[in-house]
C-alpha atoms as a PDB file:
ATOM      1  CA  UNK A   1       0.000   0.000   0.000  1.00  0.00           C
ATOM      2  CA  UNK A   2       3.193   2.201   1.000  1.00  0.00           C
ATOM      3  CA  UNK A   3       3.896   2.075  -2.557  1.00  0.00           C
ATOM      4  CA  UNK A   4       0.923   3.277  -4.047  1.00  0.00           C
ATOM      5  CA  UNK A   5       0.327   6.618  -1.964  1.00  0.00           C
ATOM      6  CA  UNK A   6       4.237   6.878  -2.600  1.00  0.00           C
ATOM      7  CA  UNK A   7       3.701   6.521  -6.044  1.00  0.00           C
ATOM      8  CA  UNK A   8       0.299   8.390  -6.515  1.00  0.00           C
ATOM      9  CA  UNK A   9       1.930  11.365  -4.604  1.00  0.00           C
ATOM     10  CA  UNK A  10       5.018  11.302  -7.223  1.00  0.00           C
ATOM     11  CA  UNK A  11       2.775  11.160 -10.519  1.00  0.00           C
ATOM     12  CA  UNK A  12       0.333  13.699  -9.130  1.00  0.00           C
ATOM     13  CA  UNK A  13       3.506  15.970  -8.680  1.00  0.00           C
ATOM     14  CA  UNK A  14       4.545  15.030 -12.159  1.00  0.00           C
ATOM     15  CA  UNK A  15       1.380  15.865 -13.119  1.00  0.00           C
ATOM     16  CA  UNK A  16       1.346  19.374 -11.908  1.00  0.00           C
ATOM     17  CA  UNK A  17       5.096  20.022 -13.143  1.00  0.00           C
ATOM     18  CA  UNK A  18       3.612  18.871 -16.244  1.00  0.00           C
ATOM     19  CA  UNK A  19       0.621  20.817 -16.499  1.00  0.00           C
ATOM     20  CA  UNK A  20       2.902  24.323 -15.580  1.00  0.00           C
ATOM     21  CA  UNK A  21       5.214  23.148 -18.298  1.00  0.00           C
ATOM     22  CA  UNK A  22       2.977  23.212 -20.633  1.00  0.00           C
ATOM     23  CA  UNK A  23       1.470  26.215 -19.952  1.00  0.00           C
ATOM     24  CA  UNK A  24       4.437  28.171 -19.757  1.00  0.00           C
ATOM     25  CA  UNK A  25       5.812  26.637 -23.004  1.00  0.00           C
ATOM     26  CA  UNK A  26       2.693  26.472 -24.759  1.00  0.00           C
ATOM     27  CA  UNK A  27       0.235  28.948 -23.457  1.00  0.00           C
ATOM     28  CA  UNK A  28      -2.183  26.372 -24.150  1.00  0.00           C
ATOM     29  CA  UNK A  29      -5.726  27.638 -25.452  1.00  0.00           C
ATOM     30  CA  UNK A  30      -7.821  24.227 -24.437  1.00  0.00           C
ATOM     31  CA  UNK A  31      -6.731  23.964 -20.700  1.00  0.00           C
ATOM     32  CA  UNK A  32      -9.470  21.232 -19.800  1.00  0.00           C
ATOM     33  CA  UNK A  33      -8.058  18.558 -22.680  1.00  0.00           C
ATOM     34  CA  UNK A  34      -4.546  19.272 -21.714  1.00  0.00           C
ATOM     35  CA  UNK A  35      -5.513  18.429 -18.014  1.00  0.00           C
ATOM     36  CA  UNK A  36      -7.206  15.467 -18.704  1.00  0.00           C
ATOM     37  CA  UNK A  37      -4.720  14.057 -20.885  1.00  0.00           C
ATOM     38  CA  UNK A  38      -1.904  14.636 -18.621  1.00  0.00           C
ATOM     39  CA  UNK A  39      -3.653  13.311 -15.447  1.00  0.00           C
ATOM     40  CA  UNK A  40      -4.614  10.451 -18.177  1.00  0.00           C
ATOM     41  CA  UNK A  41      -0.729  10.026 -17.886  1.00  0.00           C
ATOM     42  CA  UNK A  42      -0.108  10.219 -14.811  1.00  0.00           C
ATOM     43  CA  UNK A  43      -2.637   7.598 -14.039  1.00  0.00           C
ATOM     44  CA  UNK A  44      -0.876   5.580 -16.081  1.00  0.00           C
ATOM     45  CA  UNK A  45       2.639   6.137 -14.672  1.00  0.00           C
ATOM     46  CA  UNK A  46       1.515   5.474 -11.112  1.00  0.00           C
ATOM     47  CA  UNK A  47       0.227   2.070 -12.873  1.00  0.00           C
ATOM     48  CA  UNK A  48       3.730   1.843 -14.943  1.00  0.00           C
ATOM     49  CA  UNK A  49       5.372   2.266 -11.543  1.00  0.00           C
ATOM     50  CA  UNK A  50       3.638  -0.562  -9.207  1.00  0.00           C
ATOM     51  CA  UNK A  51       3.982  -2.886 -12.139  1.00  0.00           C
ATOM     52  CA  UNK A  52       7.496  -2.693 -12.144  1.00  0.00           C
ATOM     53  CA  UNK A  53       7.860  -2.660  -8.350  1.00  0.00           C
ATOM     54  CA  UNK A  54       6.007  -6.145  -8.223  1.00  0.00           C
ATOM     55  CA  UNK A  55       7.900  -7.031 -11.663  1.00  0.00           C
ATOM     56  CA  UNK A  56      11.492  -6.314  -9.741  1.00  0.00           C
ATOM     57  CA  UNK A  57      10.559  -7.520  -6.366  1.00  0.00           C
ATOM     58  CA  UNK A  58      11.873  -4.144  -5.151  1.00  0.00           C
ATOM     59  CA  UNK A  59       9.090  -4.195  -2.180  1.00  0.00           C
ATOM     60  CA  UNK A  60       8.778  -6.170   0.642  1.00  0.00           C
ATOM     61  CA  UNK A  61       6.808  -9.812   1.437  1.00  0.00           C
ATOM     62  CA  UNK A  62       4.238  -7.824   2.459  1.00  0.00           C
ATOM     63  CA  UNK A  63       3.668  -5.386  -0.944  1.00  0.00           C
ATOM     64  CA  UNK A  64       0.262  -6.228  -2.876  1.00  0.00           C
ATOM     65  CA  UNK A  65      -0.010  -4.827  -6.215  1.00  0.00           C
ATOM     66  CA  UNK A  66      -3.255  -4.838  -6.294  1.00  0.00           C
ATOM     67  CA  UNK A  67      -3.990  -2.874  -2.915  1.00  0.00           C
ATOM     68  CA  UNK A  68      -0.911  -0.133  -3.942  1.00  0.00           C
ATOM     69  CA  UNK A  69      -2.747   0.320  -7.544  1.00  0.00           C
ATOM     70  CA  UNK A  70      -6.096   0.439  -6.275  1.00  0.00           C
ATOM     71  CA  UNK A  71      -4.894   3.191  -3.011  1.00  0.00           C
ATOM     72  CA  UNK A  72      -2.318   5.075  -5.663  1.00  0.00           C
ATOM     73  CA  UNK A  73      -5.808   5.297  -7.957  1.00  0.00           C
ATOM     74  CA  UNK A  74      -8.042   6.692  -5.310  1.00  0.00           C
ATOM     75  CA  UNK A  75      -5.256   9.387  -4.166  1.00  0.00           C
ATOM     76  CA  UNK A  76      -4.653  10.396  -7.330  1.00  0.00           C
ATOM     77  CA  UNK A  77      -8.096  10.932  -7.779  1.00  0.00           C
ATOM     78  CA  UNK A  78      -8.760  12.750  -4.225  1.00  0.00           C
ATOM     79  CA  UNK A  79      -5.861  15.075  -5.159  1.00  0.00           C
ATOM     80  CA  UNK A  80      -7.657  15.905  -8.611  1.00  0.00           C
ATOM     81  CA  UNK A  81     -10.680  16.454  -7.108  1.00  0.00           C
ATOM     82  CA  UNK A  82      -9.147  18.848  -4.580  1.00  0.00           C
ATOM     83  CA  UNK A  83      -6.972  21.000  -6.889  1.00  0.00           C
ATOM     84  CA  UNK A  84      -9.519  21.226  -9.332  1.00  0.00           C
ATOM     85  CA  UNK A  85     -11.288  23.561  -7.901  1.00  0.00           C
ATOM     86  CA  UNK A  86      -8.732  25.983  -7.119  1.00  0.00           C
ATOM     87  CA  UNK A  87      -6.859  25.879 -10.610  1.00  0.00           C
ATOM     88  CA  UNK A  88     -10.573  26.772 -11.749  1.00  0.00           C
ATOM     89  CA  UNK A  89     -11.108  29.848  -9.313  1.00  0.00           C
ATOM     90  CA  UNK A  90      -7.845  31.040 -10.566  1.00  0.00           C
ATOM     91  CA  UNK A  91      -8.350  30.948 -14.362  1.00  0.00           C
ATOM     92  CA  UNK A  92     -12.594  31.945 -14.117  1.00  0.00           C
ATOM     93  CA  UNK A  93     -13.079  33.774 -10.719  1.00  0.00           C
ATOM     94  CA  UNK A  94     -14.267  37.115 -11.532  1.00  0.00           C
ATOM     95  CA  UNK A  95     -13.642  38.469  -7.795  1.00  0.00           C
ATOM     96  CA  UNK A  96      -9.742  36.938  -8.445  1.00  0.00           C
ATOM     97  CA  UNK A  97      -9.950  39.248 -11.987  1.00  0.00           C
ATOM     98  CA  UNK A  98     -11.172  42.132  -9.858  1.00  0.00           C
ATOM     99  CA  UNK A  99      -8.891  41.867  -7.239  1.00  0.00           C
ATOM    100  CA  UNK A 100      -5.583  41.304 -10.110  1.00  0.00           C
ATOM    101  CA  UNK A 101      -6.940  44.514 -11.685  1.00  0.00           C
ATOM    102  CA  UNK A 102      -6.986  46.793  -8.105  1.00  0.00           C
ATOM    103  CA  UNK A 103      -3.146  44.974  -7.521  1.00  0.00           C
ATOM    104  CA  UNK A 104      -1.680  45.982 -10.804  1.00  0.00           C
ATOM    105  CA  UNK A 105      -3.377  49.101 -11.169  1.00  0.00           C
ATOM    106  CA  UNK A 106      -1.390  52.924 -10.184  1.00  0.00           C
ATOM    107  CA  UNK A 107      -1.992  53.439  -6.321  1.00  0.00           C
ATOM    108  CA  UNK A 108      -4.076  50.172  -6.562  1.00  0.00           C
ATOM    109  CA  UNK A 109      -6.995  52.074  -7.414  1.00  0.00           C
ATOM    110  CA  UNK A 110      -9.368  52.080 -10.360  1.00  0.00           C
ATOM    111  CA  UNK A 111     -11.900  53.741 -11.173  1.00  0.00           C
ATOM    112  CA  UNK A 112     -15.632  51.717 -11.701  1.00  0.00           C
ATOM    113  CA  UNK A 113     -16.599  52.538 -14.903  1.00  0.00           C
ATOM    114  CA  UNK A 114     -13.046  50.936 -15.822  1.00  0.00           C
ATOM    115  CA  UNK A 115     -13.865  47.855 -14.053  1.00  0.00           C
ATOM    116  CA  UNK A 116     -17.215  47.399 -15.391  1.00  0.00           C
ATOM    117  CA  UNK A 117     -16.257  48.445 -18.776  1.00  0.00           C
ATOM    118  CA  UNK A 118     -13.760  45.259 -18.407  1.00  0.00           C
ATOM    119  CA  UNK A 119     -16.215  42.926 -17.844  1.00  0.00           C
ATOM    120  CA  UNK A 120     -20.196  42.865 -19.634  1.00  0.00           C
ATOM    121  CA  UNK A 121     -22.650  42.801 -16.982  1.00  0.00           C
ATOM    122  CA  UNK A 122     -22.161  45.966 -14.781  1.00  0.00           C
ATOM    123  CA  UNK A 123     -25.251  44.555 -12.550  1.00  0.00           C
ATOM    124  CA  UNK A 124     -22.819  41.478 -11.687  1.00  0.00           C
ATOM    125  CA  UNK A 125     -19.786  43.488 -11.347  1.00  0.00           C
ATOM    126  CA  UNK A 126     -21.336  46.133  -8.743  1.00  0.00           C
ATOM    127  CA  UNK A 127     -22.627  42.681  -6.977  1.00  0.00           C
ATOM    128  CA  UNK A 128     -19.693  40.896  -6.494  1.00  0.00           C
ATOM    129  CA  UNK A 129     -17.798  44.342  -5.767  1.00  0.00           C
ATOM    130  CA  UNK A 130     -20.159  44.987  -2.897  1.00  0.00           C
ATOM    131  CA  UNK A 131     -19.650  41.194  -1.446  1.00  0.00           C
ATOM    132  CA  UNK A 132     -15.741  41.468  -1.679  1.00  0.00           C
ATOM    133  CA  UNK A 133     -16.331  44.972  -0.039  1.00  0.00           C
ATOM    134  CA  UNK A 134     -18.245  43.586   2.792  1.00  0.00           C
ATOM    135  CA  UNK A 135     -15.503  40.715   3.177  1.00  0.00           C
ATOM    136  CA  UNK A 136     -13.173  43.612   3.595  1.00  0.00           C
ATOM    137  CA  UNK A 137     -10.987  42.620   0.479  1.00  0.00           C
ATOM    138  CA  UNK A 138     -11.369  46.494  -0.630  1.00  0.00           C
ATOM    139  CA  UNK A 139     -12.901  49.812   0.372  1.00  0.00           C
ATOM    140  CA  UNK A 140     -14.751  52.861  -1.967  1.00  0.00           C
ATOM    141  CA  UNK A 141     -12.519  55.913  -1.982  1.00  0.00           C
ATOM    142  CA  UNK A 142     -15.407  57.959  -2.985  1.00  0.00           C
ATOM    143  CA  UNK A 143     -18.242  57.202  -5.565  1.00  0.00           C
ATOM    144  CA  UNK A 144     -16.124  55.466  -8.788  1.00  0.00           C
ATOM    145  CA  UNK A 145     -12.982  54.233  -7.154  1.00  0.00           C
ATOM    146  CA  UNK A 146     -12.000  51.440  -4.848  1.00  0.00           C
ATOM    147  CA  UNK A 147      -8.608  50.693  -2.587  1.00  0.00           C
ATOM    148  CA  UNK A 148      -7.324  47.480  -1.555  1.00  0.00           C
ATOM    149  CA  UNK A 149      -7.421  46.948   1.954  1.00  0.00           C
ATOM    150  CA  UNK A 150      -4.139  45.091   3.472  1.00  0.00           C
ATOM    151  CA  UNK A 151      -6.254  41.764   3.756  1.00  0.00           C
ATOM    152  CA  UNK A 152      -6.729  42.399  -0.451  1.00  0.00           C
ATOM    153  CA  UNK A 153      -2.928  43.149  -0.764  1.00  0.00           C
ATOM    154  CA  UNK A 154      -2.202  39.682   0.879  1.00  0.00           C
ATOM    155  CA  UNK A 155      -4.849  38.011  -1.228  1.00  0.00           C
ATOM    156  CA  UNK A 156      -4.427  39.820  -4.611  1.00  0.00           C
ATOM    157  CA  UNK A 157      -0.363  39.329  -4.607  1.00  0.00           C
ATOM    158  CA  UNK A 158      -0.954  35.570  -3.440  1.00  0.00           C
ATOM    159  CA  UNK A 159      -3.532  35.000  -6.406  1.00  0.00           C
ATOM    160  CA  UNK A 160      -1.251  36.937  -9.263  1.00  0.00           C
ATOM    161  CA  UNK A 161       1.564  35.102  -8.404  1.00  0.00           C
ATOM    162  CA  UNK A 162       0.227  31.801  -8.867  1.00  0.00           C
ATOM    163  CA  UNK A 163      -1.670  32.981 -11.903  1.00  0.00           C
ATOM    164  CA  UNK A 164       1.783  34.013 -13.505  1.00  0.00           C
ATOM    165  CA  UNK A 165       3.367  30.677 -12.253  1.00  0.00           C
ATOM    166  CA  UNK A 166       0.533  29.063 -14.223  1.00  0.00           C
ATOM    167  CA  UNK A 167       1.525  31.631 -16.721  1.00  0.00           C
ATOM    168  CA  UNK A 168      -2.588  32.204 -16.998  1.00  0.00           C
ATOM    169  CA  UNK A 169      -2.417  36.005 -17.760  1.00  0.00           C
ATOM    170  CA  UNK A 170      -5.343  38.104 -17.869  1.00  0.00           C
ATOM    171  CA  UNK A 171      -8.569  36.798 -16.823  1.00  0.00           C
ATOM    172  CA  UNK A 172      -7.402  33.577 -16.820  1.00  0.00           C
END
């Protein structure tokens, strides 16, 4: 069992090297197919990789192939399931857009009609503006601009720099 949590911890780290490599080198346009196909591969290492443990005899009495591909399977797909969701709040999360937009701007400060001009339904914008407001992300400076608060500092600079180490750009 060792093995396969050993194993499935390896190829999902592969798998994320992978997927940054690719971005970086590729700025890939269809991000879902390219994740799928590389965790396609990894799957398939972590199965290359108990195969040739049992093959070798490199584990002990105790190591059942079986049990280490069936545990290495299940992490690999817990781990999926968990970073999934955060790749896709950092390439489609509007209030991570806004909040990259108020860190890169001059004096991290922008003025509304350019953030709803960015973005097509000024409805949803002054929504989501108000909720990240009253989370204390930012504050209103006076009727069109907004300032990051130190909270949105810490959050905005977190979220761009794993955006550009995904090498995701604007908007995702």
């Amino acid at each position: 069992m060792l093995v396969g949590i050993v194993s499935a911890i390896a190829w999902f780290a592969a798998f994320l090297a992978a997927q940054l490599a690719a971005y970086w080198a590729f700025g890939v346009r269809h991000r879902s197919k390219l994740i799928v196909r590389v965790f396609v591969l990894a799957i398939a290492g972590h199965v290359a990789t108990v195969g040739w443990v049992w093959v070798c005899g490199k584990a002990s009495q105790h190591f059942s192939p079986v049990l280490s591909f069936a545990c290495g399977v299940l992490l690999l797909m817990c781990l999926f399931i968990l970073y999934m969701p955060f790749f896709y709040t950092l390439t489609t999360s509007l209030s991570v857009e806004i909040l990259s937009m108020l860190e890169s701007a001059p004096r991290r400060r922008l003025p509304l009609a350019e953030v709803t001009h960015r973005f097509t339904s000024e409805v949803f914008v002054l929504d989501r503006l108000e909720t990240m407001r009253a989370n204390g992300y930012f504050t209103v400076t006076d009727a069109s601009g907004y300032r990051l608060t130190a909270r949105g500092e810490r959050v905005a600079r977190l979220l761009d720099n794993v955006k550009a180490a995904l090498a995701l750009g604007a908007g995702g």
